[in-house]
Protein backbone atom coordinates (compact mmCIF):
# COMPACT_ATOMS: atom_id res chain seq x y z
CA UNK A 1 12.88 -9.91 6.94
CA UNK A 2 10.99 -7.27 7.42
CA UNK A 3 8.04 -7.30 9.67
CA UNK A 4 3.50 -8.20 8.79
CA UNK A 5 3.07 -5.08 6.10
CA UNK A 6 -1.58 -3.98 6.27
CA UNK A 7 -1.61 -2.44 2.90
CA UNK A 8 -4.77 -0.71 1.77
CA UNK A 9 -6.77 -0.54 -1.76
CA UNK A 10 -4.59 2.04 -3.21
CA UNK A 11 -1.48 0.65 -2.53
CA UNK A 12 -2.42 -2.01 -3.89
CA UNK A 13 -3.81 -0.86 -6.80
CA UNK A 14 -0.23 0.84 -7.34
CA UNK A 15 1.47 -2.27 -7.07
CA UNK A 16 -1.25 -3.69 -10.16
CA UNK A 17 -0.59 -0.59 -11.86
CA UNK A 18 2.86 -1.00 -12.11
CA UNK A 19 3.17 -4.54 -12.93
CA UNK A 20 4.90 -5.26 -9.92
CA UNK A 21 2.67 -7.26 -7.48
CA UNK A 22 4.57 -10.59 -8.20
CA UNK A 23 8.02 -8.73 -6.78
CA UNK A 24 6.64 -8.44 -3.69
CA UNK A 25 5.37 -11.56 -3.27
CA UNK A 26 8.55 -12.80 -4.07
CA UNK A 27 9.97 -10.30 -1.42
CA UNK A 28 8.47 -12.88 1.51
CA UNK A 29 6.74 -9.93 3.45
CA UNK A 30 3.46 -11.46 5.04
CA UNK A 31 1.11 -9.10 3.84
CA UNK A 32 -2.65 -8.59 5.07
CA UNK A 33 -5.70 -6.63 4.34
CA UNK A 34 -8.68 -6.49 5.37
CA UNK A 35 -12.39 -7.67 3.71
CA UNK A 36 -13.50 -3.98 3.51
CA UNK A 37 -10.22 -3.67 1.62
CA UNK A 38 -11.19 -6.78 -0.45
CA UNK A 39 -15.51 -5.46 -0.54
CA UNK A 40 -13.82 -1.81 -2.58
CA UNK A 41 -11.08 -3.64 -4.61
CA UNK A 42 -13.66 -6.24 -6.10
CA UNK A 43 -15.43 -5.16 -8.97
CA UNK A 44 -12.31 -3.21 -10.62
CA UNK A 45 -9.34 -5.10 -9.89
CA UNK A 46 -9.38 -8.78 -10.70
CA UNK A 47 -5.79 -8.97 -10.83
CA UNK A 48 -5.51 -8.28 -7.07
CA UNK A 49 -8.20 -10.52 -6.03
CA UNK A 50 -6.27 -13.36 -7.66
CA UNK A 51 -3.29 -12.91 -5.28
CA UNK A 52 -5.71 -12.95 -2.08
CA UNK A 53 -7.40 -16.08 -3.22
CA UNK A 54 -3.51 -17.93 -4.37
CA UNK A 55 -3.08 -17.12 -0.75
CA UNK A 56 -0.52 -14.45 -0.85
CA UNK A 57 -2.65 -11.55 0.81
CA UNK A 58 -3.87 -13.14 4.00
CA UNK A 59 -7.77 -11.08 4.46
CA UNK A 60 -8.72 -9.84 7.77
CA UNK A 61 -12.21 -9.63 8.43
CA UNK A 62 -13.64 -7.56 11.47
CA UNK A 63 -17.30 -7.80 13.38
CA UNK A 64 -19.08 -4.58 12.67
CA UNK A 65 -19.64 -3.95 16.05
CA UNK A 66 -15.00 -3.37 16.41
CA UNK A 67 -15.22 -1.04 13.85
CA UNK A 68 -17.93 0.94 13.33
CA UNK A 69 -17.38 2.93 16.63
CA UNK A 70 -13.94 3.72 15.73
CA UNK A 71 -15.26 4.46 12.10
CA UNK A 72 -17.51 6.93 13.80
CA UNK A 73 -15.24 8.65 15.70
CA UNK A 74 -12.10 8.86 12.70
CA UNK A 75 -14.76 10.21 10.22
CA UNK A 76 -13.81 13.36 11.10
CA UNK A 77 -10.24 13.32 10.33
CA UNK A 78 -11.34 12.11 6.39
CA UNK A 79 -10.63 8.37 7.00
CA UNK A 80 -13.16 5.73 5.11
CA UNK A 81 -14.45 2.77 6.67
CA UNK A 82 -11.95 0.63 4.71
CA UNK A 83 -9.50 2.97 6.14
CA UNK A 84 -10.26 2.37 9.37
CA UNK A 85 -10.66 -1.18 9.07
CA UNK A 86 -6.23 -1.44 8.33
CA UNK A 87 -5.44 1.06 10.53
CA UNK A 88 -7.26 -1.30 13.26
CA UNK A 89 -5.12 -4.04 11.73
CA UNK A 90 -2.09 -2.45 11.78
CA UNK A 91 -2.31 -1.50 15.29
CA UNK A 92 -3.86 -4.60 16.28
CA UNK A 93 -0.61 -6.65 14.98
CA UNK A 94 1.97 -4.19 15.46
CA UNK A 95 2.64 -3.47 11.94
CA UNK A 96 3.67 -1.43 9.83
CA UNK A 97 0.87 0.04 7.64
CA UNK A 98 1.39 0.20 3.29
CA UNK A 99 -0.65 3.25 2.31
CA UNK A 100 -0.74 6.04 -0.44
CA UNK A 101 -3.58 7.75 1.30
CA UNK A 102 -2.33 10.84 2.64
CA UNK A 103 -4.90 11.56 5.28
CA UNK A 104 -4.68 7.74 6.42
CA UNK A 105 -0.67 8.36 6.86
CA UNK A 106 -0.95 11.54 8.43
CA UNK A 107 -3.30 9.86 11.29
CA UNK A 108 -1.65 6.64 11.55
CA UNK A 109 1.52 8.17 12.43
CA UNK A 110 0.36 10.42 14.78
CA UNK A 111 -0.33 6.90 16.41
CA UNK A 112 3.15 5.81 15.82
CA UNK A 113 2.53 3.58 13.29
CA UNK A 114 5.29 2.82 10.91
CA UNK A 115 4.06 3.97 7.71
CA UNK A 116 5.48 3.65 3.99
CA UNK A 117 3.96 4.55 0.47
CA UNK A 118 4.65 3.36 -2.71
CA UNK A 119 7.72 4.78 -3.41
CA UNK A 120 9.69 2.76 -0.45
CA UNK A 121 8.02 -0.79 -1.77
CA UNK A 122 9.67 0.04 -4.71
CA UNK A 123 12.86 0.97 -2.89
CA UNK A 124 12.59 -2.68 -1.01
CA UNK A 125 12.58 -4.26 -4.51
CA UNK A 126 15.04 -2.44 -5.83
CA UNK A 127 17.40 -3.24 -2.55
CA UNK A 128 16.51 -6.98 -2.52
CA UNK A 129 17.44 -7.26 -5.95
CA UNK A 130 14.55 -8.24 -7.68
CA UNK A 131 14.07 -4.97 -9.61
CA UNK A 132 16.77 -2.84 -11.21
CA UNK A 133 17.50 0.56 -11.21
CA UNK A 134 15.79 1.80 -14.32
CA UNK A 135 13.16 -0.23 -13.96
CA UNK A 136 12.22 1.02 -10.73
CA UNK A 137 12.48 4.60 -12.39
CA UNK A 138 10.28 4.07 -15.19
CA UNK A 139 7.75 2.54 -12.81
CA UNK A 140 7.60 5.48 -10.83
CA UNK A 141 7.63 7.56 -13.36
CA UNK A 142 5.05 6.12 -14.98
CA UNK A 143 2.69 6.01 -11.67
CA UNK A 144 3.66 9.58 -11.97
CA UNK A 145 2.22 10.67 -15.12
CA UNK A 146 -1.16 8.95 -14.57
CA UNK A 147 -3.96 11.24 -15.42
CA UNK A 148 -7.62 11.42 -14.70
CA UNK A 149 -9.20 8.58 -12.20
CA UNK A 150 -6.21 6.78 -12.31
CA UNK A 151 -4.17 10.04 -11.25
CA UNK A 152 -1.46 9.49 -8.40
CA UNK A 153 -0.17 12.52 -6.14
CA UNK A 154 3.22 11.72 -5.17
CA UNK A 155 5.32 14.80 -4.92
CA UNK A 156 8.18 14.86 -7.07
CA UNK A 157 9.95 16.66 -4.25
CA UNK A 158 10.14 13.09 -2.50
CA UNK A 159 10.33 11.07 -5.82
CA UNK A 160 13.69 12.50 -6.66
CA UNK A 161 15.89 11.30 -4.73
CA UNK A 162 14.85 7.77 -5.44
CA UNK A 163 14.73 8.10 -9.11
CA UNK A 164 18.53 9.62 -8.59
CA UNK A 165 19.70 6.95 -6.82
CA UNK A 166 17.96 3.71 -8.74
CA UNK A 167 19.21 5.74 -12.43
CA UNK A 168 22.65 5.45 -10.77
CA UNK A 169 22.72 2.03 -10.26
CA UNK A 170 21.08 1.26 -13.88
């Protein structure tokens, strides 16, 4: 099993994106966020908000007065408020932190904190079985080719491999 996974808005806007959000439910990794998370998902992404209130995103929420000091101080280093609020989370319960946001990553492992992007949660389903090979592909491939606001930036440098590997096992 693997251990409490703090994902943040654009992971899981990935997941929504991709169809895949029921996988990793099914996956059994307790999964939190946090109500900053839930305050900048809300208005755009009713599909998400339907697995926090079925109870399979557990919501964090924070007093002000724990985060906005250490919002303050991480400004600097391009991290957002909801940012700040998982990366508190993810330290706070030892966790590993679920994140496409590359300045986010970039900081939170400088603290050590295991970090994965979308990309590996796709890996996990494809390991566990409950997605196959091409499937996984065409996921990421489609995440890929997004354009506009809904444009993703994963390098295709670290993309290949894994679409190697899951084509291989189609």
């Amino acid at each position: 099993m693997l251990k409490v996974a703090v994902k943040d808005a654009c992971l899981l806007i990935d997941l929504e994106l991709m169809g895949i959000m029921d996988l990793w439910v099914h996956l059994g990794v307790e999964t939190l966020t946090t109500s900053d998370v839930v305050d900048e998902l809300r208005d755009q992404h009713p599909g998400i908000l339907a697995y926090i209130e079925a109870g399979n995103i557990e919501v964090v929420q924070y007093d002000t007065r724990v985060i906005y000091p250490r919002y303050a101080e991480l400004t600097a280093y391009g991290l957002s408020l909801p940012d700040v609020s998982v990366l508190h989370l993810a330290e706070e319960r030892n966790a590993q932190l679920l994140t496409c946001d590359g300045p986010l990553r970039q900081f939170a492992k400088g603290r050590r904190i295991e970090c994965h992007g979308s990309i590996w949660v796709l890996d996990q389903l494809f390991i566990a079985g409950l997605l196959q090979g091409g499937i996984a592909a065409a996921k990421l491939e489609y995440l890929m080719s997004l354009e506009g606001e809904e444009a993703r930036f994963i390098a295709p440098r670290l993309a290949e491999p894994y679409l190697r590997k899951w084509r291989k096992q189609t």
